[in-house]
PDB file of N, CA and C in Angstrom:
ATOM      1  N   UNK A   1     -56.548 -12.569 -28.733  1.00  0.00           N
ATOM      2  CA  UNK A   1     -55.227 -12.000 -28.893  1.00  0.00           C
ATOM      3  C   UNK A   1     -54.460 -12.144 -27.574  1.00  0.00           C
ATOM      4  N   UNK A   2     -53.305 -12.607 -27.520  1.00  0.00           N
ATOM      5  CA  UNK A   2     -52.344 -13.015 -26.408  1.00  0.00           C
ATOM      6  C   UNK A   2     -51.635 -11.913 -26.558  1.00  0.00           C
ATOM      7  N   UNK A   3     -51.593 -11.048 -25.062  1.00  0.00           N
ATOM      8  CA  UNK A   3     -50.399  -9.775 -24.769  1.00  0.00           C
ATOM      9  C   UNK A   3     -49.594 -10.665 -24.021  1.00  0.00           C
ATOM     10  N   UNK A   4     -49.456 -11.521 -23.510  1.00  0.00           N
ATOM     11  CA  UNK A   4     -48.531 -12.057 -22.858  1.00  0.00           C
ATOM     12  C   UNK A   4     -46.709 -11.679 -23.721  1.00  0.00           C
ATOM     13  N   UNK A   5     -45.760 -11.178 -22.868  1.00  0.00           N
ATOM     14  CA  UNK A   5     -44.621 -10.008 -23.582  1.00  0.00           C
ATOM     15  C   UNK A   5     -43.522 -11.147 -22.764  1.00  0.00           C
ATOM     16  N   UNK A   6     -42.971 -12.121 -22.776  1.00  0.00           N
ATOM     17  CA  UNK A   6     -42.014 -11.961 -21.871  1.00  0.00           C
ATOM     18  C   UNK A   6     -40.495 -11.368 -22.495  1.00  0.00           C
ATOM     19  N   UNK A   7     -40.348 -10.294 -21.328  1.00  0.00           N
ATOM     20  CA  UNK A   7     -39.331  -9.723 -21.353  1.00  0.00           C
ATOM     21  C   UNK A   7     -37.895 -10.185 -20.514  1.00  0.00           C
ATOM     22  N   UNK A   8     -36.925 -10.202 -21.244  1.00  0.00           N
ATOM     23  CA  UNK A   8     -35.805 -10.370 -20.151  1.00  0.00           C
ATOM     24  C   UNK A   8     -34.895  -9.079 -20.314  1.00  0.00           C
ATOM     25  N   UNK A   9     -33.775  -9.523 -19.030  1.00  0.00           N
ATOM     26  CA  UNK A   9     -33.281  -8.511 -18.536  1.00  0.00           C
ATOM     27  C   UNK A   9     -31.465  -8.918 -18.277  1.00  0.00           C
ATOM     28  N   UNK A  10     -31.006  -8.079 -18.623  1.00  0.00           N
ATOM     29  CA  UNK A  10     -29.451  -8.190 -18.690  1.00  0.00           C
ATOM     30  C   UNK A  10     -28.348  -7.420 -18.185  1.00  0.00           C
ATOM     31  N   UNK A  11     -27.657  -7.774 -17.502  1.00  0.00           N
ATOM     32  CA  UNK A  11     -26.746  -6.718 -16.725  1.00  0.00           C
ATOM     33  C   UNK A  11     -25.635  -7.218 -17.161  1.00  0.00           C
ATOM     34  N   UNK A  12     -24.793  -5.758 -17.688  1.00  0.00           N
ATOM     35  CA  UNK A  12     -23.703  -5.593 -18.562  1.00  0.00           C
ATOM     36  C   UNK A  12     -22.624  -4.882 -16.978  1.00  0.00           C
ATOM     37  N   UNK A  13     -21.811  -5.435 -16.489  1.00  0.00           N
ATOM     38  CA  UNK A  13     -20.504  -4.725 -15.602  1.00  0.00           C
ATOM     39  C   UNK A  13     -19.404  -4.224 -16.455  1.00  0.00           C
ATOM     40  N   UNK A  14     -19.047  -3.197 -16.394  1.00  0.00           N
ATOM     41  CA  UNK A  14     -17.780  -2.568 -17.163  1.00  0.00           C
ATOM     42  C   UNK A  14     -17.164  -2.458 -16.185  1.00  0.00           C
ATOM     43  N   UNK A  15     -16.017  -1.870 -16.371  1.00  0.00           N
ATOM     44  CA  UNK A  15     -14.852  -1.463 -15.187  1.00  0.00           C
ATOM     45  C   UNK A  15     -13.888  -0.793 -15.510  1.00  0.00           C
ATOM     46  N   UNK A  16     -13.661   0.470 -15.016  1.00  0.00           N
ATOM     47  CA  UNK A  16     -12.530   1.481 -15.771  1.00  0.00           C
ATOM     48  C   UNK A  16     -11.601   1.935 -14.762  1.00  0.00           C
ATOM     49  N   UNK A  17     -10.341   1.594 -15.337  1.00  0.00           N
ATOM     50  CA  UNK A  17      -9.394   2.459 -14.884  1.00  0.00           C
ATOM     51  C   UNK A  17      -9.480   3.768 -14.366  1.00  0.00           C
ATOM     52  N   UNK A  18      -9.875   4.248 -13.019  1.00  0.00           N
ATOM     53  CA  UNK A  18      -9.830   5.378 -13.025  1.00  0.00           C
ATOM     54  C   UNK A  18      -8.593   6.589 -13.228  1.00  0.00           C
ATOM     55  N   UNK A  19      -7.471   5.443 -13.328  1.00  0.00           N
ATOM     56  CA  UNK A  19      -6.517   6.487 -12.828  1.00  0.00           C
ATOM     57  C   UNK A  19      -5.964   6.631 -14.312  1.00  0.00           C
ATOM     58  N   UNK A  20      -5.944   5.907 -15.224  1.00  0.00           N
ATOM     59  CA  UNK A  20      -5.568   6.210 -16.462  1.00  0.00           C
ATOM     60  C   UNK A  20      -7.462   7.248 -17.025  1.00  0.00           C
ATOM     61  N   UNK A  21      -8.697   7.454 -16.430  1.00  0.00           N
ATOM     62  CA  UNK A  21      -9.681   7.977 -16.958  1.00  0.00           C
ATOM     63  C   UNK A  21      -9.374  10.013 -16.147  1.00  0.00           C
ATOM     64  N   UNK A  22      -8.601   9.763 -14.819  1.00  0.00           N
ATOM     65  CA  UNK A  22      -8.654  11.310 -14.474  1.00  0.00           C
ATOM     66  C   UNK A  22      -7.760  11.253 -13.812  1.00  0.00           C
ATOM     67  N   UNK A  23      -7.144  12.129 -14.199  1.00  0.00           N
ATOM     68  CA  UNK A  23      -5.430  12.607 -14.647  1.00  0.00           C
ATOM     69  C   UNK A  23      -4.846  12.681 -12.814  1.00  0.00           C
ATOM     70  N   UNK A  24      -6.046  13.602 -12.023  1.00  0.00           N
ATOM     71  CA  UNK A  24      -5.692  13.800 -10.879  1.00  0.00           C
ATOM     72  C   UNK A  24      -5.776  12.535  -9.999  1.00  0.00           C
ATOM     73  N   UNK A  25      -6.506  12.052 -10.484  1.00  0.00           N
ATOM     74  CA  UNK A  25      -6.521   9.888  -9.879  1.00  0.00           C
ATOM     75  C   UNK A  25      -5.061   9.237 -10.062  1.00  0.00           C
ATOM     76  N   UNK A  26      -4.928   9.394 -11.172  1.00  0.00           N
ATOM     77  CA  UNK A  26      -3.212   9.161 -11.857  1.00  0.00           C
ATOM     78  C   UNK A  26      -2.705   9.351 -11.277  1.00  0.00           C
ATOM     79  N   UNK A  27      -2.157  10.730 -10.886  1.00  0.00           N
ATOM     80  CA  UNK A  27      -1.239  11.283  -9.785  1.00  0.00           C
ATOM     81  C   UNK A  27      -1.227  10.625  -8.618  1.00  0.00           C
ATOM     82  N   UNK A  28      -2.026  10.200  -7.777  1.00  0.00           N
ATOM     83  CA  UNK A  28      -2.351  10.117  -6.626  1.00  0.00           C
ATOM     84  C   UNK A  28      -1.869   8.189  -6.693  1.00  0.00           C
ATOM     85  N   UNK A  29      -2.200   7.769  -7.692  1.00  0.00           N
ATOM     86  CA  UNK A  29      -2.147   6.338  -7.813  1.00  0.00           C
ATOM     87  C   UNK A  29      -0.511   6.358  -8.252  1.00  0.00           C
ATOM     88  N   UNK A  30       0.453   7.198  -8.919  1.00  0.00           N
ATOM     89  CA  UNK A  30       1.770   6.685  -9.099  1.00  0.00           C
ATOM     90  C   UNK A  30       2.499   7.072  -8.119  1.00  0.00           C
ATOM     91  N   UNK A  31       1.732   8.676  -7.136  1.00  0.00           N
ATOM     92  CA  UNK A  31       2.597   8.855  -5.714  1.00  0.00           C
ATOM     93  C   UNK A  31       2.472   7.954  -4.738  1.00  0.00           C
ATOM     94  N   UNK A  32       1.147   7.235  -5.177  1.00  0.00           N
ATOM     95  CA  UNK A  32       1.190   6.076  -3.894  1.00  0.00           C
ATOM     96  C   UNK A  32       2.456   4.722  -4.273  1.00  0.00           C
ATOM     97  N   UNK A  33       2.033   4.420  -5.751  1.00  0.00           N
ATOM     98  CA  UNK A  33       3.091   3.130  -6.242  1.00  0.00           C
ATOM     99  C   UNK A  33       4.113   4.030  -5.765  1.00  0.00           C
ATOM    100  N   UNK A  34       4.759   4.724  -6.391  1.00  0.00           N
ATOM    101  CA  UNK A  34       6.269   5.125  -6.475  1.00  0.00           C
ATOM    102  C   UNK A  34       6.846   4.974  -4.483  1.00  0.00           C
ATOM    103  N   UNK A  35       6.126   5.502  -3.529  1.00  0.00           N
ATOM    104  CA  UNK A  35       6.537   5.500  -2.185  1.00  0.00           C
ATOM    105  C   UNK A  35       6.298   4.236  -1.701  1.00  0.00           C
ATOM    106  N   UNK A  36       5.208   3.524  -2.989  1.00  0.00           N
ATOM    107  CA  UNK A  36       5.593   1.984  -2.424  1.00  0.00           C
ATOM    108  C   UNK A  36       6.681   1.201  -2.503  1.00  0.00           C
ATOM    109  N   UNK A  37       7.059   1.227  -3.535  1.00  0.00           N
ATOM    110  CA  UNK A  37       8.324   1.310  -3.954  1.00  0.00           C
ATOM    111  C   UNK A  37       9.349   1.433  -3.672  1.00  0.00           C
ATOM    112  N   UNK A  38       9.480   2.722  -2.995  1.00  0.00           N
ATOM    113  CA  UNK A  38      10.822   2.805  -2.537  1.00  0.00           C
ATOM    114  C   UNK A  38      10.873   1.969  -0.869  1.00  0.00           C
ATOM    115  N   UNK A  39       9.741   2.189  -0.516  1.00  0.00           N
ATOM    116  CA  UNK A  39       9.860   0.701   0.472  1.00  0.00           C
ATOM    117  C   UNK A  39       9.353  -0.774   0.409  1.00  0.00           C
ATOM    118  N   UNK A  40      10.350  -0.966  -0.486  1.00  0.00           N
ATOM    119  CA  UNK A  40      10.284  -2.254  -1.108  1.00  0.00           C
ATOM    120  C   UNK A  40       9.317  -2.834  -1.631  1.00  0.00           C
ATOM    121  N   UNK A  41       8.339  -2.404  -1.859  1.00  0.00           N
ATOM    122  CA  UNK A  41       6.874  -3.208  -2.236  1.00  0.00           C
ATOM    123  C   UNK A  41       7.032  -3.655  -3.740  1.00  0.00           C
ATOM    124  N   UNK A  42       6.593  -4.415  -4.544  1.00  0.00           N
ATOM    125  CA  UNK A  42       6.486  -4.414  -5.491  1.00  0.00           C
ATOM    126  C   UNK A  42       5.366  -4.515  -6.187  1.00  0.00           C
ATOM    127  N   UNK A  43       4.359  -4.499  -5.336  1.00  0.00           N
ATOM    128  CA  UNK A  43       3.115  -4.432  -5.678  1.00  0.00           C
ATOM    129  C   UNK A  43       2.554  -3.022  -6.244  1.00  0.00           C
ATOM    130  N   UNK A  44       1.406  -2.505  -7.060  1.00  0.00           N
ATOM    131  CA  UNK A  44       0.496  -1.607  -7.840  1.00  0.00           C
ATOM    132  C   UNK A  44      -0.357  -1.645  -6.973  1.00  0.00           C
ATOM    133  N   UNK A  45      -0.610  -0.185  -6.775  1.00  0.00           N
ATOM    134  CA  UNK A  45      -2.192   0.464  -6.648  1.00  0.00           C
ATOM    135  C   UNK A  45      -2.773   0.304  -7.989  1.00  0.00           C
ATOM    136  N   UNK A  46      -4.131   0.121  -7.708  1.00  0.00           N
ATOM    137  CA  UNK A  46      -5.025   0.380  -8.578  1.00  0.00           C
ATOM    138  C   UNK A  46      -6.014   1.141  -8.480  1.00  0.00           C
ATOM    139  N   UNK A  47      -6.663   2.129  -9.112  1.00  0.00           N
ATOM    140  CA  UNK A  47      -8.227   2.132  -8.852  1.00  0.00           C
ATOM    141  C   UNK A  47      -9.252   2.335  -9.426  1.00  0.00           C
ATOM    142  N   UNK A  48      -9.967   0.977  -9.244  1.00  0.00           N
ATOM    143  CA  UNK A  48     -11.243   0.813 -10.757  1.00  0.00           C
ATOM    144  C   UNK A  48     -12.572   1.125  -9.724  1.00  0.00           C
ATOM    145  N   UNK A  49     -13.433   1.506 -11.126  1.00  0.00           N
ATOM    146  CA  UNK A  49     -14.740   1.628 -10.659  1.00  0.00           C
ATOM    147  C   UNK A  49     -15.174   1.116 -11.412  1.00  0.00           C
ATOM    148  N   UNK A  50     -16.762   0.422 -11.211  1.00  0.00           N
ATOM    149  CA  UNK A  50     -17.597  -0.110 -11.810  1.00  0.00           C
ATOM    150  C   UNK A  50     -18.867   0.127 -12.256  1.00  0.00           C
ATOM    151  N   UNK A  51     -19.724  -0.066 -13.407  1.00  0.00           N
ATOM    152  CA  UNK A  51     -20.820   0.486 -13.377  1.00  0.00           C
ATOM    153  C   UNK A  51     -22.054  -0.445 -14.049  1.00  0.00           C
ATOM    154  N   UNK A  52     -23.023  -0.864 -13.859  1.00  0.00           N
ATOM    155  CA  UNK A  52     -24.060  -1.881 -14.668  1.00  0.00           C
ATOM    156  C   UNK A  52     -24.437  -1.141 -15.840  1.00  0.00           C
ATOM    157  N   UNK A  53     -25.032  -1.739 -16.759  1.00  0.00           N
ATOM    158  CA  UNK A  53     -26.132  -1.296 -18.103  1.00  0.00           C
ATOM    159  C   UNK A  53     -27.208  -2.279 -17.721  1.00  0.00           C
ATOM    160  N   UNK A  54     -28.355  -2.093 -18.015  1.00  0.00           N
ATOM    161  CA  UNK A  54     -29.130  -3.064 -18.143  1.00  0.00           C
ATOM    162  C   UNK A  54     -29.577  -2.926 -19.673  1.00  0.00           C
ATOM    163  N   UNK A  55     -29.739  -3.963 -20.051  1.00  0.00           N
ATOM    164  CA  UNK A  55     -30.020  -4.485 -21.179  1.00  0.00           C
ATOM    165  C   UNK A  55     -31.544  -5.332 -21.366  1.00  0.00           C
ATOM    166  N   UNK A  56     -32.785  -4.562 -22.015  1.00  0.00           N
ATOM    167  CA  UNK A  56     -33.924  -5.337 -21.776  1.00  0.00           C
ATOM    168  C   UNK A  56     -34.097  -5.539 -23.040  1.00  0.00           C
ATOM    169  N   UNK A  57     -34.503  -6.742 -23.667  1.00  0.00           N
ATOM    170  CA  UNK A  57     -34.701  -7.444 -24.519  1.00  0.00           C
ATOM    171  C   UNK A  57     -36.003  -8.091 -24.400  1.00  0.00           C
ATOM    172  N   UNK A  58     -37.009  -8.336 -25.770  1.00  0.00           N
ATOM    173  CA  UNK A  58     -38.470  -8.775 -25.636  1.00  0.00           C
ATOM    174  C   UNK A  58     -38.261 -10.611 -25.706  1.00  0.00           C
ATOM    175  N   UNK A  59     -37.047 -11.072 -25.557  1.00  0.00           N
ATOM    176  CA  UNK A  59     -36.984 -12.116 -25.691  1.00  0.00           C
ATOM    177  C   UNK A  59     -35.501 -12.541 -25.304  1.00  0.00           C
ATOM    178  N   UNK A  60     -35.263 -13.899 -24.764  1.00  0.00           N
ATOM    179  CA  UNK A  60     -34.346 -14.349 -24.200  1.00  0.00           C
ATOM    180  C   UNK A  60     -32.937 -14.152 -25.022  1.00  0.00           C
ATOM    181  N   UNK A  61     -32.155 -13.520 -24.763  1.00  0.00           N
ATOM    182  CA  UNK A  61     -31.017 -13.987 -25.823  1.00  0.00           C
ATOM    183  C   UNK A  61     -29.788 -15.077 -25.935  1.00  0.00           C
ATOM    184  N   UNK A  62     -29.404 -15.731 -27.016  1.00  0.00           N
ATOM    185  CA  UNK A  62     -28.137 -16.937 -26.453  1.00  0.00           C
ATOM    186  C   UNK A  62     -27.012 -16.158 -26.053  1.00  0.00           C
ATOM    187  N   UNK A  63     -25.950 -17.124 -25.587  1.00  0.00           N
ATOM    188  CA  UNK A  63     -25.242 -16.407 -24.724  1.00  0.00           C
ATOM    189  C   UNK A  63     -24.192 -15.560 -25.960  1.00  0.00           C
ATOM    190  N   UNK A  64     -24.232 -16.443 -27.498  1.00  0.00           N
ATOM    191  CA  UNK A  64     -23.265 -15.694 -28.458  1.00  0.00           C
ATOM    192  C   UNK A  64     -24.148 -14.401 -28.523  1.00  0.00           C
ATOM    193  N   UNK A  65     -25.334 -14.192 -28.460  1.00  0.00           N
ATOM    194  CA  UNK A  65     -25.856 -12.513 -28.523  1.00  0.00           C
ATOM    195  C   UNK A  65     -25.735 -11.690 -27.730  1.00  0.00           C
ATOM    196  N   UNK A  66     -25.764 -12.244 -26.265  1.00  0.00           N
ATOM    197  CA  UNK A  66     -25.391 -11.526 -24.888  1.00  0.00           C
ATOM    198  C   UNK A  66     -23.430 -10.890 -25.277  1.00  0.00           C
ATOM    199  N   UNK A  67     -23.044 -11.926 -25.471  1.00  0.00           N
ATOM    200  CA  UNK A  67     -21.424 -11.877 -26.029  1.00  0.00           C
ATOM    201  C   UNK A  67     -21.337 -10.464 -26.752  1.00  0.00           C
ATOM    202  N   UNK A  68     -22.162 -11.012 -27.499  1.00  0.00           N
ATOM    203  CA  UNK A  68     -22.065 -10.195 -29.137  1.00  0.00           C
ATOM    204  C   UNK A  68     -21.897  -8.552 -28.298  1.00  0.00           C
ATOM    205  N   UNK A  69     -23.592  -8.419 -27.636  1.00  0.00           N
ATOM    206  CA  UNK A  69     -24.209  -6.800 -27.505  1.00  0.00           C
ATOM    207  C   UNK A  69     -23.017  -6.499 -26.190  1.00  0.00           C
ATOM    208  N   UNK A  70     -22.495  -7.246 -25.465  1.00  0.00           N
ATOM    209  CA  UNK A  70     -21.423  -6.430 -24.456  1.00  0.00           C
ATOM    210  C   UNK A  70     -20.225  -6.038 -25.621  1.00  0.00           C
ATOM    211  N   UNK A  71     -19.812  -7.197 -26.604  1.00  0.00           N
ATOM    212  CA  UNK A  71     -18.615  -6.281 -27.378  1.00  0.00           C
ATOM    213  C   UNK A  71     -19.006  -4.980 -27.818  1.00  0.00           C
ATOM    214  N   UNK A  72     -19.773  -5.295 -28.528  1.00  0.00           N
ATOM    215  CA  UNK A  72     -20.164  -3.620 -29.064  1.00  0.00           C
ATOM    216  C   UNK A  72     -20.486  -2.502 -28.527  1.00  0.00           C
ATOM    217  N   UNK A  73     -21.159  -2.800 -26.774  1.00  0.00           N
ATOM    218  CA  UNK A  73     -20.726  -1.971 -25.978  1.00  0.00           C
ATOM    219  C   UNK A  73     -19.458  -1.402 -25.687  1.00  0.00           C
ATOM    220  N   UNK A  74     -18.707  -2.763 -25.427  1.00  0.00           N
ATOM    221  CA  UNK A  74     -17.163  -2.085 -24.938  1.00  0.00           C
ATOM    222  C   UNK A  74     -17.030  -1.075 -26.164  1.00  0.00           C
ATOM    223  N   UNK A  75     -16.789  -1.461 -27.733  1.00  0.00           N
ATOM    224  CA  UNK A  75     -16.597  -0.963 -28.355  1.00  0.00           C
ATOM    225  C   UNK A  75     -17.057   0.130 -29.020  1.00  0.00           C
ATOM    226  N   UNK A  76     -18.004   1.043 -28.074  1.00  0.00           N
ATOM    227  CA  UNK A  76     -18.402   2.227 -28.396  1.00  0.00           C
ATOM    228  C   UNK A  76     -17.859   2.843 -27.628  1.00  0.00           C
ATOM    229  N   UNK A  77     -17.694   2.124 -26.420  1.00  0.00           N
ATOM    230  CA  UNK A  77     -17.128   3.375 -24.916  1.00  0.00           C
ATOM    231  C   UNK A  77     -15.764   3.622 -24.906  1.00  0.00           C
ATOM    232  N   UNK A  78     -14.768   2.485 -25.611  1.00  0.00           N
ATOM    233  CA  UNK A  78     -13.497   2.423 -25.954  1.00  0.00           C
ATOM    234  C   UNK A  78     -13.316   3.426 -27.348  1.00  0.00           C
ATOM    235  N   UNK A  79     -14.180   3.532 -28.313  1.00  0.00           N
ATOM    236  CA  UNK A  79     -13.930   4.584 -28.905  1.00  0.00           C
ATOM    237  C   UNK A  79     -14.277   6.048 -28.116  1.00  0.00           C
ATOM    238  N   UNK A  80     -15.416   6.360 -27.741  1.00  0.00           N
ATOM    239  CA  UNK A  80     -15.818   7.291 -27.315  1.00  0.00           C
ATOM    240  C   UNK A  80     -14.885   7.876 -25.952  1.00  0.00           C
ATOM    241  N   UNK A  81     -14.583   6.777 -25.315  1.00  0.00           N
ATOM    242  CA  UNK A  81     -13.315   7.333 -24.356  1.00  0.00           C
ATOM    243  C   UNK A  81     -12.210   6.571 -24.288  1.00  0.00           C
ATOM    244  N   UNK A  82     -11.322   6.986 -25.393  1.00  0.00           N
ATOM    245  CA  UNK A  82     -10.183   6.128 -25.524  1.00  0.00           C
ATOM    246  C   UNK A  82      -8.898   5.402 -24.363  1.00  0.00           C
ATOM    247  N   UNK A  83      -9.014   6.727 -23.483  1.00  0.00           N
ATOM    248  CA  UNK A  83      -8.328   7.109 -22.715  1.00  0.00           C
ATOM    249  C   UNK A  83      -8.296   5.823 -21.206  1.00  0.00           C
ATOM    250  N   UNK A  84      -9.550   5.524 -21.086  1.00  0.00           N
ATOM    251  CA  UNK A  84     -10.340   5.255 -19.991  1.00  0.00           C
ATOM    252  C   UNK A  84      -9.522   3.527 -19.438  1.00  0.00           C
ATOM    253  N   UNK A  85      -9.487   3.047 -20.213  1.00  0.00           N
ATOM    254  CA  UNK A  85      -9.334   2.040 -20.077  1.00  0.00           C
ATOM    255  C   UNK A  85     -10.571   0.556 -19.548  1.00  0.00           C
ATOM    256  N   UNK A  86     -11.369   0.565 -20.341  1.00  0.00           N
ATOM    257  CA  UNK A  86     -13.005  -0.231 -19.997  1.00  0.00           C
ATOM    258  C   UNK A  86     -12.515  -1.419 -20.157  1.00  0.00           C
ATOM    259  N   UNK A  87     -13.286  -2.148 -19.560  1.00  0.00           N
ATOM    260  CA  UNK A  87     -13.339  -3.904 -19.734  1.00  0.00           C
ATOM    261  C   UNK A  87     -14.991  -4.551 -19.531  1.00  0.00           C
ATOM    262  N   UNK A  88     -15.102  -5.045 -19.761  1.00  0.00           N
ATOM    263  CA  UNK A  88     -16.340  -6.075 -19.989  1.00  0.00           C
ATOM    264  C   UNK A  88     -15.881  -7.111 -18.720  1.00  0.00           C
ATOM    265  N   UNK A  89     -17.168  -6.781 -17.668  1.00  0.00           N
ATOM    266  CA  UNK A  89     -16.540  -7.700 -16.511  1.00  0.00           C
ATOM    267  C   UNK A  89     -17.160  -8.827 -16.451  1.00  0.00           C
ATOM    268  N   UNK A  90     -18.767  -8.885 -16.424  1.00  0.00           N
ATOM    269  CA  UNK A  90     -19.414  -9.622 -16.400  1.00  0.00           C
ATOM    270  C   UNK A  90     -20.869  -9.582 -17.111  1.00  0.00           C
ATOM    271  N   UNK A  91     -21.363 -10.718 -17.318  1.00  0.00           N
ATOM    272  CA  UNK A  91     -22.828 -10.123 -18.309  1.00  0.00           C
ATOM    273  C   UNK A  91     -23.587 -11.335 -17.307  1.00  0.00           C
ATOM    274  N   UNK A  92     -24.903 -10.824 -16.088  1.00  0.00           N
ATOM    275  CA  UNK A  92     -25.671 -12.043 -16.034  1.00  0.00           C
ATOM    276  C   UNK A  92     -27.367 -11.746 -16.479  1.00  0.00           C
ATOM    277  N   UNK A  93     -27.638 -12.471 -16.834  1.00  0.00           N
ATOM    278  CA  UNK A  93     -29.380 -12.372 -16.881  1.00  0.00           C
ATOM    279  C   UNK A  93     -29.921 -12.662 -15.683  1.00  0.00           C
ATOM    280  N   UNK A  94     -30.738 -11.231 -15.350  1.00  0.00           N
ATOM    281  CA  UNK A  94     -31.135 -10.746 -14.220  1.00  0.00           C
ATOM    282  C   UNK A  94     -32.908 -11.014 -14.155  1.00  0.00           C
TER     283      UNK A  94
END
């Protein structure tokens, strides 16, 4: 009997808006735009944070399944926090 398991491994990057995710981030991010602003800038603050998932799987997946399991990620965290603003940054096999 062969236990030989190979397992792989997957790292999912999201990235959220913090300032549309907490209200007091918001503030702080439109008092900064707005005084940019009035001295001429036309540029946006932003400020995102980022976070990994790992994803372990008993077997390699193609990249349409890697695809696949980050949408349905986004699309639980985008329901579950509507507000937040998530993105799917990067997916590599780790």
């Amino acid at each position: 009997m062969n236990n030989n398991t190979t397992e792989s491994k997957y790292e999912f990057v999201f990235s959220i808006n913090m300032g549309k995710a907490l209200p007091s981030v918001g503030k702080i991010v439109d008092s900064v735009n707005e005084t940019m602003h009035e001295f001429g800038f036309s540029e946006k603050m932003l400020v995102v944070s980022s976070f990994p998932v790992i994803l372990t799987s008993s077997r390699e997946l193609t990249e349409e399944e890697q695809t696949k399991a980050g949408q349905i990620m986004l699309e639980g965290y985008k329901e579950k926090l509507p507000t937040y603003e998530i993105e799917l940054v990067s997916i590599t096999h780790v």
